[in-house]
C-alpha atoms as a PDB file:
ATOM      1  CA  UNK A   1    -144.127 -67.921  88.379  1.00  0.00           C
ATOM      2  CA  UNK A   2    -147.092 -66.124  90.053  1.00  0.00           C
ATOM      3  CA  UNK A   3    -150.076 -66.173  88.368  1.00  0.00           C
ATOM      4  CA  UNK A   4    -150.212 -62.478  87.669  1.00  0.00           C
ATOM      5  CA  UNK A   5    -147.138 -62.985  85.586  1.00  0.00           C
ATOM      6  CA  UNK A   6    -149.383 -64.137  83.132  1.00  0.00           C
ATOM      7  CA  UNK A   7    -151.687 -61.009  82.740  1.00  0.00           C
ATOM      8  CA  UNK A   8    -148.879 -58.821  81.251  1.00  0.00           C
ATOM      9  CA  UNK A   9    -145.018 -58.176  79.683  1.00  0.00           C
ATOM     10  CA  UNK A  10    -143.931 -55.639  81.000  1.00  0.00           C
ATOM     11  CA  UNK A  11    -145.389 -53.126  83.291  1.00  0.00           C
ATOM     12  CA  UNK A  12    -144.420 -49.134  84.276  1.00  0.00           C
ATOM     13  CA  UNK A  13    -146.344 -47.512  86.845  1.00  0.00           C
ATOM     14  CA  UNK A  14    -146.190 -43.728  85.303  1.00  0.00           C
ATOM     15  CA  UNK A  15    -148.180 -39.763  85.847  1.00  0.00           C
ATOM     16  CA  UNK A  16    -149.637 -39.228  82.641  1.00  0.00           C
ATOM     17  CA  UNK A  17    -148.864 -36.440  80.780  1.00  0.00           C
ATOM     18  CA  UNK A  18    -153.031 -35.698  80.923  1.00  0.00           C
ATOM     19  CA  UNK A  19    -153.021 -35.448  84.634  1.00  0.00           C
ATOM     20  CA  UNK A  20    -149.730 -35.299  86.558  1.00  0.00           C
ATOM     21  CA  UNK A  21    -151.382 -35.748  89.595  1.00  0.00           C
ATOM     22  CA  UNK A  22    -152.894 -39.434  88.738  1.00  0.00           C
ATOM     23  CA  UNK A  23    -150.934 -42.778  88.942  1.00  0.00           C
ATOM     24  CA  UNK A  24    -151.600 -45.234  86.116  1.00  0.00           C
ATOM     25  CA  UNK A  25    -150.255 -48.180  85.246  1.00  0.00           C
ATOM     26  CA  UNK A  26    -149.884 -49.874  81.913  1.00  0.00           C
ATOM     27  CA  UNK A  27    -148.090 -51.512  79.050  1.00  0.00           C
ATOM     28  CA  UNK A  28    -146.167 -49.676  76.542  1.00  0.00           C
ATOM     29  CA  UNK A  29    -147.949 -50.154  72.964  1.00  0.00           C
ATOM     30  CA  UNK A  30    -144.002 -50.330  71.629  1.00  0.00           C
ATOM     31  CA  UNK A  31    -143.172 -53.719  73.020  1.00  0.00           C
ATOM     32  CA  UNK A  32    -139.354 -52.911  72.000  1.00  0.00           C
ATOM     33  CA  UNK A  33    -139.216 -49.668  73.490  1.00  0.00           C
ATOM     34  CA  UNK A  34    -136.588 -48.899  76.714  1.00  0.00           C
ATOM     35  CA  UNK A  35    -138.898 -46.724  78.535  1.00  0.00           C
ATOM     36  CA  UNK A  36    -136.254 -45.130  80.996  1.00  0.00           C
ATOM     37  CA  UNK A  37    -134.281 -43.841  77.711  1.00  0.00           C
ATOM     38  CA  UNK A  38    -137.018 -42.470  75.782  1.00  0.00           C
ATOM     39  CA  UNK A  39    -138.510 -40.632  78.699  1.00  0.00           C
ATOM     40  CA  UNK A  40    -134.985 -39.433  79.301  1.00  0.00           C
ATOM     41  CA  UNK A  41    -134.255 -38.326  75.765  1.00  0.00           C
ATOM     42  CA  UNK A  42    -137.987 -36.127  75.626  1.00  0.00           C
ATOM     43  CA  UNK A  43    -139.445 -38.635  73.784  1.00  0.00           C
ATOM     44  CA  UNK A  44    -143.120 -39.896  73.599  1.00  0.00           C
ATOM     45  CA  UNK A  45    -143.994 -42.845  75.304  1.00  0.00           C
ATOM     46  CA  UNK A  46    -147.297 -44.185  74.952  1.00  0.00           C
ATOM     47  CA  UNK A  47    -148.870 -46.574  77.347  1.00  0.00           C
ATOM     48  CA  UNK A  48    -152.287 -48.722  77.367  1.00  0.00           C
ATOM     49  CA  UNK A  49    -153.398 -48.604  80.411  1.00  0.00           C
ATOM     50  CA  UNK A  50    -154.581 -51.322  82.966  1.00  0.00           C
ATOM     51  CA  UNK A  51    -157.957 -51.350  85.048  1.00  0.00           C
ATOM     52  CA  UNK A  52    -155.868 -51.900  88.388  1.00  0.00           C
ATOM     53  CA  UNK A  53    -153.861 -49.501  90.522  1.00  0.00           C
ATOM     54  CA  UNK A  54    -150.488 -51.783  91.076  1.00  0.00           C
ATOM     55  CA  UNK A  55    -148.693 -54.326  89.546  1.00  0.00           C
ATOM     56  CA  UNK A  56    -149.806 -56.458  92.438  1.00  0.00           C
ATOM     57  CA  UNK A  57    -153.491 -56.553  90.961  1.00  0.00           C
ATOM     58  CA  UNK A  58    -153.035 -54.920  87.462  1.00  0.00           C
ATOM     59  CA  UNK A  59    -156.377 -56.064  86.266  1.00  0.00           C
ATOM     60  CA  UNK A  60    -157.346 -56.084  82.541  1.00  0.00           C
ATOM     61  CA  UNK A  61    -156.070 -53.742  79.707  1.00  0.00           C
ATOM     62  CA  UNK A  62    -158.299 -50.532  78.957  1.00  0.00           C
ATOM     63  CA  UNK A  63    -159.412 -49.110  75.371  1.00  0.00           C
ATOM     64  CA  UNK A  64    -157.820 -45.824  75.866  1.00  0.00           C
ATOM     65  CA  UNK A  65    -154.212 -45.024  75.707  1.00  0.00           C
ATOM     66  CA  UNK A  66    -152.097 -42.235  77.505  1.00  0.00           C
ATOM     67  CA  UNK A  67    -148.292 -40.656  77.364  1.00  0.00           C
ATOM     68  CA  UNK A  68    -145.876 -40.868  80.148  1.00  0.00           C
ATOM     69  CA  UNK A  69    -145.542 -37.947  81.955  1.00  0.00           C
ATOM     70  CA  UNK A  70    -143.229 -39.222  84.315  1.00  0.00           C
ATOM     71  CA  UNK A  71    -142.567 -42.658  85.262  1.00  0.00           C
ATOM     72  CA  UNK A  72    -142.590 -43.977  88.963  1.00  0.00           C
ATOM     73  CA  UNK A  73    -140.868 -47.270  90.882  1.00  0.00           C
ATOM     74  CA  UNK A  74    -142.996 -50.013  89.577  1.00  0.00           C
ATOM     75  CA  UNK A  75    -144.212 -50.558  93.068  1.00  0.00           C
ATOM     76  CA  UNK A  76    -144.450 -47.691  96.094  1.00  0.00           C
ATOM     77  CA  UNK A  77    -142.814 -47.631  99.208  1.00  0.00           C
ATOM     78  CA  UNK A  78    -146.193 -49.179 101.315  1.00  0.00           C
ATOM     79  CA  UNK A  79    -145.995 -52.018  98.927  1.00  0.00           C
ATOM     80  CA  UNK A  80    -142.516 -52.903  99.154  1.00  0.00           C
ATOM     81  CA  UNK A  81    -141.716 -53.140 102.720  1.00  0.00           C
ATOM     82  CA  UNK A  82    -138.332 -54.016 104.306  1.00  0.00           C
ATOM     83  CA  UNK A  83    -136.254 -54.017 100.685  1.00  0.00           C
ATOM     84  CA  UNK A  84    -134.196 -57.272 101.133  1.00  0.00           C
ATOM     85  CA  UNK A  85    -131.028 -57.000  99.507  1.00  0.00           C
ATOM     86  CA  UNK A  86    -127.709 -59.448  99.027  1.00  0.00           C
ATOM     87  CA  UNK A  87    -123.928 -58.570  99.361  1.00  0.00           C
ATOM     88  CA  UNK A  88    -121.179 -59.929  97.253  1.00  0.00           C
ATOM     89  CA  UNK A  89    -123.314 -62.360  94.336  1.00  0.00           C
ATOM     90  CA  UNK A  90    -121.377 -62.116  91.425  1.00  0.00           C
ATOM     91  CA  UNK A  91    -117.626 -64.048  91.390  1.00  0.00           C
ATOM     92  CA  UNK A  92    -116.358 -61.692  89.424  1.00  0.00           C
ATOM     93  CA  UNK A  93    -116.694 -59.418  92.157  1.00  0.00           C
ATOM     94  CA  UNK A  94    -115.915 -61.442  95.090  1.00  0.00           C
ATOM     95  CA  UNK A  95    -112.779 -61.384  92.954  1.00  0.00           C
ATOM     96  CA  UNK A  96    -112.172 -57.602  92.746  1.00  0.00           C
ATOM     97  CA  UNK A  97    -112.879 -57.334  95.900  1.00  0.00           C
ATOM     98  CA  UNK A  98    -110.754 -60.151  96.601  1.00  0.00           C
ATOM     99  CA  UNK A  99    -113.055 -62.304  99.133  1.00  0.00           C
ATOM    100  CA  UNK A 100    -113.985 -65.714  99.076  1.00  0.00           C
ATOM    101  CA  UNK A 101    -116.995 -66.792  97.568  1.00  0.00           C
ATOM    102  CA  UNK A 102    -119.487 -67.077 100.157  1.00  0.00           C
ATOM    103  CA  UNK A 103    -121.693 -70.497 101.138  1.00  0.00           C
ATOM    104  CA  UNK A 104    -124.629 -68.718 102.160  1.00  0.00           C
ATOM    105  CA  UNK A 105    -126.036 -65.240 100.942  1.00  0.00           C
ATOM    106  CA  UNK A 106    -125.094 -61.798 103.033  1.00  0.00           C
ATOM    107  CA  UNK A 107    -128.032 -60.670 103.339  1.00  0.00           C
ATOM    108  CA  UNK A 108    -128.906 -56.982 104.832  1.00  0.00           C
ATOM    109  CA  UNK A 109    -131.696 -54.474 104.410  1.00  0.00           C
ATOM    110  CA  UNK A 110    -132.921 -50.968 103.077  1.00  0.00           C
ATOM    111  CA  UNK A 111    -135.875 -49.047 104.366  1.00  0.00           C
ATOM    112  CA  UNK A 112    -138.462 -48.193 102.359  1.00  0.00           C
ATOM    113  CA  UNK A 113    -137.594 -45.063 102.723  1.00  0.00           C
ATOM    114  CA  UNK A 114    -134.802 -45.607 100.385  1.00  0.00           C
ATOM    115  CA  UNK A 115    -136.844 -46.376  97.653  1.00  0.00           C
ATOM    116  CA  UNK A 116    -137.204 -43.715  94.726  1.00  0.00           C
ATOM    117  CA  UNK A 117    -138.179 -43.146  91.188  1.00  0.00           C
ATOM    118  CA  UNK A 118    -136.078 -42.904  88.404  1.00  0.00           C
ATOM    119  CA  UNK A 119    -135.362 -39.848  86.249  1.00  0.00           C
ATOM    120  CA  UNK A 120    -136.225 -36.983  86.874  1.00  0.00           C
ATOM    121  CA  UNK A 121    -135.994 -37.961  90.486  1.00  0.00           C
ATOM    122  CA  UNK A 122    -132.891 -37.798  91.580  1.00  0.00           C
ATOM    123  CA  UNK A 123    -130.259 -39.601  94.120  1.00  0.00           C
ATOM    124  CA  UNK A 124    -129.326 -37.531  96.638  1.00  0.00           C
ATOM    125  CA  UNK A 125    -125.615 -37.996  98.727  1.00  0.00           C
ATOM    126  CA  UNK A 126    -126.427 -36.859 102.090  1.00  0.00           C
ATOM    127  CA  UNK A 127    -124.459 -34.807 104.206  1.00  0.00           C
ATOM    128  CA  UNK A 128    -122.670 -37.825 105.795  1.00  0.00           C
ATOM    129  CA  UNK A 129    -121.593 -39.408 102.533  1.00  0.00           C
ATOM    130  CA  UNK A 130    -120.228 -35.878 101.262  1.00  0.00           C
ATOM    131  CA  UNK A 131    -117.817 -35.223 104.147  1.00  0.00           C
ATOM    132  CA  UNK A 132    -115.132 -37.274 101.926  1.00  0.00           C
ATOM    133  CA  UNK A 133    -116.968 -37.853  98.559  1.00  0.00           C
ATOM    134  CA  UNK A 134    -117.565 -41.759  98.821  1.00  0.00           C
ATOM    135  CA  UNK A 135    -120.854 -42.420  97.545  1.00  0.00           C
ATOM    136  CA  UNK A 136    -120.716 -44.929  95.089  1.00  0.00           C
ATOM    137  CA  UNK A 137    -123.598 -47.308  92.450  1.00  0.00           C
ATOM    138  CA  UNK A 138    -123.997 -50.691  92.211  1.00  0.00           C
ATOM    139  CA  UNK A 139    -126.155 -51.872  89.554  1.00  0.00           C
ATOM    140  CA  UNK A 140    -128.531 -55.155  90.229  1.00  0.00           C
ATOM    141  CA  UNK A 141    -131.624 -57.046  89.188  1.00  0.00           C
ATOM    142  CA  UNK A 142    -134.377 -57.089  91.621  1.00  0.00           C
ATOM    143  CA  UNK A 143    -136.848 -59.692  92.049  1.00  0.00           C
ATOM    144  CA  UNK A 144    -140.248 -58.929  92.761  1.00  0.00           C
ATOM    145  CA  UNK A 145    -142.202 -61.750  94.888  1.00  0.00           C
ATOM    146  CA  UNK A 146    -145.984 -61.578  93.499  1.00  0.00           C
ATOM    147  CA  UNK A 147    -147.418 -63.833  96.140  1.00  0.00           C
ATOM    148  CA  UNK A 148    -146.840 -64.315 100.017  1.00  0.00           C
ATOM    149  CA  UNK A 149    -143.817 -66.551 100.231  1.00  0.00           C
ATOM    150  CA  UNK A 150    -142.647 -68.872 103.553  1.00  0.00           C
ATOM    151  CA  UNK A 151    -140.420 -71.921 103.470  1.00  0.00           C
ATOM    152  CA  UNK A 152    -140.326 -72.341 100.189  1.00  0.00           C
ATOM    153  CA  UNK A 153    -138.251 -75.165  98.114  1.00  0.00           C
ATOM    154  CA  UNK A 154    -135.614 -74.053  95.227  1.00  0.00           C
ATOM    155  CA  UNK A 155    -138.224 -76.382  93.093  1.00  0.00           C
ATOM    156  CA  UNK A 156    -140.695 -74.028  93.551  1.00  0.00           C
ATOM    157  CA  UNK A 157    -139.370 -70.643  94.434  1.00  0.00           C
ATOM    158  CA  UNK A 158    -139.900 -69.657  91.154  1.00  0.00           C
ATOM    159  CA  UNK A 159    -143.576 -69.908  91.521  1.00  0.00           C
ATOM    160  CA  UNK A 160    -143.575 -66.510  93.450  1.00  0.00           C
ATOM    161  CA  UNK A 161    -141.562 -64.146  91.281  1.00  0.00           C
ATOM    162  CA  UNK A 162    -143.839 -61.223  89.619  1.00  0.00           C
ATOM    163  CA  UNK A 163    -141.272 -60.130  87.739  1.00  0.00           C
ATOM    164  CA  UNK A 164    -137.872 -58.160  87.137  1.00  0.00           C
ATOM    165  CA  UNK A 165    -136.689 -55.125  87.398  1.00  0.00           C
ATOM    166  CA  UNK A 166    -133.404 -52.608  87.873  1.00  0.00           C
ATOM    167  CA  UNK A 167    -132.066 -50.882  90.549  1.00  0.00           C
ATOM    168  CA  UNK A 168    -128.725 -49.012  91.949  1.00  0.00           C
ATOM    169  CA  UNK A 169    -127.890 -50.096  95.454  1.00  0.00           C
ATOM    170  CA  UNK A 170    -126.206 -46.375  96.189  1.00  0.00           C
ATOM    171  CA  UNK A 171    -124.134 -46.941  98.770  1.00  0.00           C
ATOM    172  CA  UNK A 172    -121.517 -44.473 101.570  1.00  0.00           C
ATOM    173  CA  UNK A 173    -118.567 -46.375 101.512  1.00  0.00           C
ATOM    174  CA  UNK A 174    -117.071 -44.928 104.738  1.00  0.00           C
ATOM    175  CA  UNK A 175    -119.852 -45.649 106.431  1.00  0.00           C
ATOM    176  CA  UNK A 176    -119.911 -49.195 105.375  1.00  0.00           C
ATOM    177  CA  UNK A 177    -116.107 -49.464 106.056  1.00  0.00           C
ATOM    178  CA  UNK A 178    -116.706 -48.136 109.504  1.00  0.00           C
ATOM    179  CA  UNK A 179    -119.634 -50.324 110.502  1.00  0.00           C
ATOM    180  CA  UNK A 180    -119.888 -54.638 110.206  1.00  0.00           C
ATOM    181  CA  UNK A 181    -123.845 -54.017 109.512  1.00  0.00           C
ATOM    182  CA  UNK A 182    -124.511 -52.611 105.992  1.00  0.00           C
ATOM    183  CA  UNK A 183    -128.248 -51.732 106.501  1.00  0.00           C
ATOM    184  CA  UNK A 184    -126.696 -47.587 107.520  1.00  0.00           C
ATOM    185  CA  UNK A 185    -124.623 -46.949 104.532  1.00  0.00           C
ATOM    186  CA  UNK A 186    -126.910 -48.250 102.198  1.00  0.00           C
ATOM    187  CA  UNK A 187    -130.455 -47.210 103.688  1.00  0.00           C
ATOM    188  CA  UNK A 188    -130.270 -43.450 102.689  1.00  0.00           C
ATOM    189  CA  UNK A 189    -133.302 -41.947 101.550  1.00  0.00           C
ATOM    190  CA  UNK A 190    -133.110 -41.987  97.746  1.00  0.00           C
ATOM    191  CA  UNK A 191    -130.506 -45.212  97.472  1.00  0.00           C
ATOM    192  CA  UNK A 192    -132.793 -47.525  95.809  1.00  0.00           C
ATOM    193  CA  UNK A 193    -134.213 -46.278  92.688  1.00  0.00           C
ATOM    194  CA  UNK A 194    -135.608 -49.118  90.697  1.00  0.00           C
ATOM    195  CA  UNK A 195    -137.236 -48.979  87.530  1.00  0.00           C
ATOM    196  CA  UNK A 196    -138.217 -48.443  84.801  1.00  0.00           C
ATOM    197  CA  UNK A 197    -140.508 -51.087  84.190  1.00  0.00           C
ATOM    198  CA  UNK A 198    -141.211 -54.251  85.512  1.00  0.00           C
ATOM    199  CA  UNK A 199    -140.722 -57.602  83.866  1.00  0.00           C
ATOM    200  CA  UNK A 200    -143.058 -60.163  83.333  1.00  0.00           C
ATOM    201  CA  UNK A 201    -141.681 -63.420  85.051  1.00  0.00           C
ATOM    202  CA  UNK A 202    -143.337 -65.137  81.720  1.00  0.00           C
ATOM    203  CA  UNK A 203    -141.569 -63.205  79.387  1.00  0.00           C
ATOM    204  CA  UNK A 204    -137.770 -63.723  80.982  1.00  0.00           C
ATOM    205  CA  UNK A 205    -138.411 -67.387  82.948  1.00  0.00           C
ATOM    206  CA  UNK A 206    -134.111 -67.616  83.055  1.00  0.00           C
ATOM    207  CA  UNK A 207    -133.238 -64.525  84.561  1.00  0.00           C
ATOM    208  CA  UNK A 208    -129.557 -65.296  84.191  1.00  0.00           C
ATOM    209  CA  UNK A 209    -130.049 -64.514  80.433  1.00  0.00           C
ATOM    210  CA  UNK A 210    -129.901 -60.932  81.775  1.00  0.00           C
ATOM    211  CA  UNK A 211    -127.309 -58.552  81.131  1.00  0.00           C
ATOM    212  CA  UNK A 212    -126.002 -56.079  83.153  1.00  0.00           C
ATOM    213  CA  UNK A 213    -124.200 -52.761  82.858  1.00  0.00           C
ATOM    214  CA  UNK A 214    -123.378 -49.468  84.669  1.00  0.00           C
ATOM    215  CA  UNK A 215    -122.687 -46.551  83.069  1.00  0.00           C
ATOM    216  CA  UNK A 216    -121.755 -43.206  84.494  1.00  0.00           C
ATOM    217  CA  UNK A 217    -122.241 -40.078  82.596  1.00  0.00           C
ATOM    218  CA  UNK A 218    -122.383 -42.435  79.495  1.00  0.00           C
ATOM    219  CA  UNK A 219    -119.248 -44.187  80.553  1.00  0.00           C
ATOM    220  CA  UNK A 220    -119.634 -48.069  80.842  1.00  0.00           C
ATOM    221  CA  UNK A 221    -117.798 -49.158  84.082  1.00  0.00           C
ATOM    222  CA  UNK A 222    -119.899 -52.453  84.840  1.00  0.00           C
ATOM    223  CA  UNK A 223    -120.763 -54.800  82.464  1.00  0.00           C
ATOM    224  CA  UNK A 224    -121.952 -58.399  82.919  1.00  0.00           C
ATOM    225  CA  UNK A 225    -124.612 -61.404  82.562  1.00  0.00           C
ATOM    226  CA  UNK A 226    -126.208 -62.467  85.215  1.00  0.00           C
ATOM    227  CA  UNK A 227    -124.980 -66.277  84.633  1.00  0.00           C
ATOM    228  CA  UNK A 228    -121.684 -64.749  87.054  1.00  0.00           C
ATOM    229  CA  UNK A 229    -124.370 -64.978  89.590  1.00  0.00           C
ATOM    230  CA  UNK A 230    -122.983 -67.119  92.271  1.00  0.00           C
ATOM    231  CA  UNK A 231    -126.855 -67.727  94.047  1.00  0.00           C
ATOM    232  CA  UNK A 232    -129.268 -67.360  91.842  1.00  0.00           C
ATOM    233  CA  UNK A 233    -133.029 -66.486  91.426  1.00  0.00           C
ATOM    234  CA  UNK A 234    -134.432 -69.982  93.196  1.00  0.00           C
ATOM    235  CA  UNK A 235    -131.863 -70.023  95.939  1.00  0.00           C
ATOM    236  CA  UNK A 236    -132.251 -66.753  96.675  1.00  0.00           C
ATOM    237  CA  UNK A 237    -136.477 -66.665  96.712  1.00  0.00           C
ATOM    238  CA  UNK A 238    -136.077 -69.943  98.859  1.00  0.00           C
ATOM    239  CA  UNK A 239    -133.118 -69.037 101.506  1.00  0.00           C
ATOM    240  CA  UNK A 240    -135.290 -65.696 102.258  1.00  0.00           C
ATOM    241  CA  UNK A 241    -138.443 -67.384 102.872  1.00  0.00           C
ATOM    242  CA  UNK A 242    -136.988 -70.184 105.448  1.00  0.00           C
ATOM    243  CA  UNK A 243    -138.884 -68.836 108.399  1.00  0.00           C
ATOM    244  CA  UNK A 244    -139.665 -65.794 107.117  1.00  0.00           C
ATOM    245  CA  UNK A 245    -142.720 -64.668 105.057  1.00  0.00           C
ATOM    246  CA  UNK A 246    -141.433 -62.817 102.016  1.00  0.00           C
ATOM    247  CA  UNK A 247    -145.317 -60.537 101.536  1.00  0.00           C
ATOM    248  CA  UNK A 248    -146.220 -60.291  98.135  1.00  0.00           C
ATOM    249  CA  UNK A 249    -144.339 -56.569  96.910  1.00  0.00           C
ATOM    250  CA  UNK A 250    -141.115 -57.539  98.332  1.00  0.00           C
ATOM    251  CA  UNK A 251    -138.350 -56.848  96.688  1.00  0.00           C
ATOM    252  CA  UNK A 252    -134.984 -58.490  96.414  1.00  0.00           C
ATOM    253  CA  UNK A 253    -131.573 -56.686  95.217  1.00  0.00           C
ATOM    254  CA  UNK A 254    -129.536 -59.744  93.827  1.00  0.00           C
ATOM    255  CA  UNK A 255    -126.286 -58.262  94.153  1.00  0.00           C
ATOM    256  CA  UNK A 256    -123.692 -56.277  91.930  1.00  0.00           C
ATOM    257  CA  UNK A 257    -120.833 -57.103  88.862  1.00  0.00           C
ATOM    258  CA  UNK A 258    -117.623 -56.201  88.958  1.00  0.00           C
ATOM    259  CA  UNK A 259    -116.590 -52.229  88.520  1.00  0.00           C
ATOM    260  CA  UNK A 260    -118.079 -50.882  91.265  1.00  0.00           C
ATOM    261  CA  UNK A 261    -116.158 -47.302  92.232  1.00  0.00           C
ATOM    262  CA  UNK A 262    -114.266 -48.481  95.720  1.00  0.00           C
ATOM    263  CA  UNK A 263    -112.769 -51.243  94.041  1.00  0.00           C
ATOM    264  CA  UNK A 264    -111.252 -49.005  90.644  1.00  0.00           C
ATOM    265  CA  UNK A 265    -107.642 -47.494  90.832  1.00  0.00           C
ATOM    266  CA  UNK A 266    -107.835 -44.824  90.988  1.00  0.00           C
ATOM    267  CA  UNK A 267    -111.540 -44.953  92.769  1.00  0.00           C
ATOM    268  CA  UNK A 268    -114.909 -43.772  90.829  1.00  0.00           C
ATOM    269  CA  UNK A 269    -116.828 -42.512  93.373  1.00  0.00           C
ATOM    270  CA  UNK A 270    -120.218 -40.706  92.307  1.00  0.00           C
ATOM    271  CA  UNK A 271    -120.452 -36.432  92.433  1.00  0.00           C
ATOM    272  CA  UNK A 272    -123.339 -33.872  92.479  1.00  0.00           C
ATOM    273  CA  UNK A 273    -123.753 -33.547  88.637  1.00  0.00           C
ATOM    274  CA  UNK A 274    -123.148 -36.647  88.298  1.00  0.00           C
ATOM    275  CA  UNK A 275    -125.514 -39.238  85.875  1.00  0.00           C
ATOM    276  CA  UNK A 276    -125.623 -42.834  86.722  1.00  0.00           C
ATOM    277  CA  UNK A 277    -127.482 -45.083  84.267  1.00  0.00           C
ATOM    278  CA  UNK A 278    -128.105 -48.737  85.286  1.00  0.00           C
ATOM    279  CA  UNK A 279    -129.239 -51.009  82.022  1.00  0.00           C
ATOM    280  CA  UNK A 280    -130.571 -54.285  82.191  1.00  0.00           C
ATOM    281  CA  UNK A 281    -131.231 -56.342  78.651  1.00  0.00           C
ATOM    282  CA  UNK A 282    -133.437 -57.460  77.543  1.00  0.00           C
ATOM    283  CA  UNK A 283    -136.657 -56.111  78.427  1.00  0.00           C
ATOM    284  CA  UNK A 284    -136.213 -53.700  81.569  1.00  0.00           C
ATOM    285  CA  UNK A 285    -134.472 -50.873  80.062  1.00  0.00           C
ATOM    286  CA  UNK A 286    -132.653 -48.018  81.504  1.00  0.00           C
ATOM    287  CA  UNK A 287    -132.909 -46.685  85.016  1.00  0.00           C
ATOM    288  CA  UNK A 288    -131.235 -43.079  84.882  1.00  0.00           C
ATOM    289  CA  UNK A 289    -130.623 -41.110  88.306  1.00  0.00           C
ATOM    290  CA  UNK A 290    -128.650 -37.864  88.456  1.00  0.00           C
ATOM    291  CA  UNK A 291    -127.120 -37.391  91.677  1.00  0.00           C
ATOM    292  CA  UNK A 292    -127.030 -34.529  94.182  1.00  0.00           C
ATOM    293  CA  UNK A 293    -126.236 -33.390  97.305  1.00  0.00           C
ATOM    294  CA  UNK A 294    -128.048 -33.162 100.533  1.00  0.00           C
ATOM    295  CA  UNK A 295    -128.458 -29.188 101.156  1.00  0.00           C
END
């Protein structure tokens, strides 16, 4: 793991109630808390604070303490660059969607543009995706490289994780359909919330002994560990970094579990109005968006 792993557990990058103009980030003084939900739910969250201004370089703990007043992706759009994300890594999905299992990862990519906060910020369908109402979630795990990464071996990919994290690959099916690149339908602005907090790669070293679920407006429709992974966290670090340098605050969406809305009968497309939660346990928590449309 990278050596900043080390310096913390878990991480949200937050405006404090005290100034709302001021980014922070910090450590919540619960260590069992699920940050996402208790924001959510109007509750008080309080944070100790770290000396540093990103997760990238959090520096050293602080004496004071201060309450979220709204929390923030764990890293901003400068720091993530090109968001690197993979198609069709769970079997159980390959099976819904009945494809083959793949040899190599699909890989495609967001903009940073697409990158947002979770709640109160919200996802927004644009215009496009509304025509026929096929905007749907896909819940994943993100990586989080902490150090520049090139040509790097499975043996020691996991050297360069930071840490974990959530995040809901929102995505315009028609788009996608219509298209045989996937970097369009899924690079909206506002299609890649991830959050709430970030993961310590020292305090979850197996990230398959994650689970996953999606739940929309409190209904769960996916619901999985992360040992259905068909590449996992090594394979993935190390296939992305053959010939490419992976900077340190890239991110990688590891793909989605079975339930996704295109592949229900009848389909479960998201609506303005609409809440989609996206837990991961244990640790991360719950990243809530509510979704509306473009204007």
């Amino acid at each position: 793991m990278s050596k900043i792993a080390s310096t913390f557990s878990r991480l949200v990058r937050f405006h404090p109630k005290s100034n709302l103009s001021k980014i922070l980030i910090g450590e919540p003084i619960d260590h069992t808390i699920d940050v996402g939900l208790a924001v959510y739910q109007g509750k008080e969250v309080t944070v100790r604070p770290f000396s540093g201004t990103s997760v990238l370089n959090p520096g050293q703990k602080v004496e004071s303490t201060e309450t979220i007043g709204r929390i923030l992706s764990p890293l901003s759009q400068s720091e993530v660059g090109s968001i690197r994300c993979i198609g069709l890594n769970y079997a159980s999905h390959a099976e819904e969607m009945k494809l083959a299992i793949p040899n190599l990862p699909t890989l495609f990519i967001k903009p940073s543009t697409a990158l947002a906060d979770p709640w109160p910020a919200p996802t927004i369908l644009p215009r496009i995706t509304q025509v026929d109402s096929t905007g749907d979630y896909e819940s994943e795990m993100v990586i989080v490289i902490g150090r520049d990464a090139k040509d790097v071996s499975e043996e020691e990919a996991l050297d360069y994780v930071l840490g974990y994290t959530a995040a809901n690959d929102v995505s315009s099916r028609t788009s996608q359909m219509n298209q045989s690149q996937w970097c369009f339908s899924k690079g909206f602005d506002t299609a890649c919330p991830i959050g709430p907090v970030l993961v310590s790669a020292a305090l979850m070293p197996d990230a398959c002994q994650f689970q996953i679920r999606g739940l929309k407006n409190g209904k769960v429709l996916q619901n999985c560990p992360l040992t259905d992974l068909i590449f996992n966290v090594p394979k993935l670090v190390s296939f992305l970094s053959q010939g490419t340098t992976l900077p340190a605050g890239t991110i990688i969406l590891t793909g989605t579990p079975p339930g996704v809305g295109a592949a229900k009968i009848p389909k479960e497309f998201l609506q303005a109005g609409d809440e989609f939660a996206v837990e991961l346990s244990p640790y991360v928590g719950t990243l809530i968006n509510k979704i509306e449309n473009q204007i």
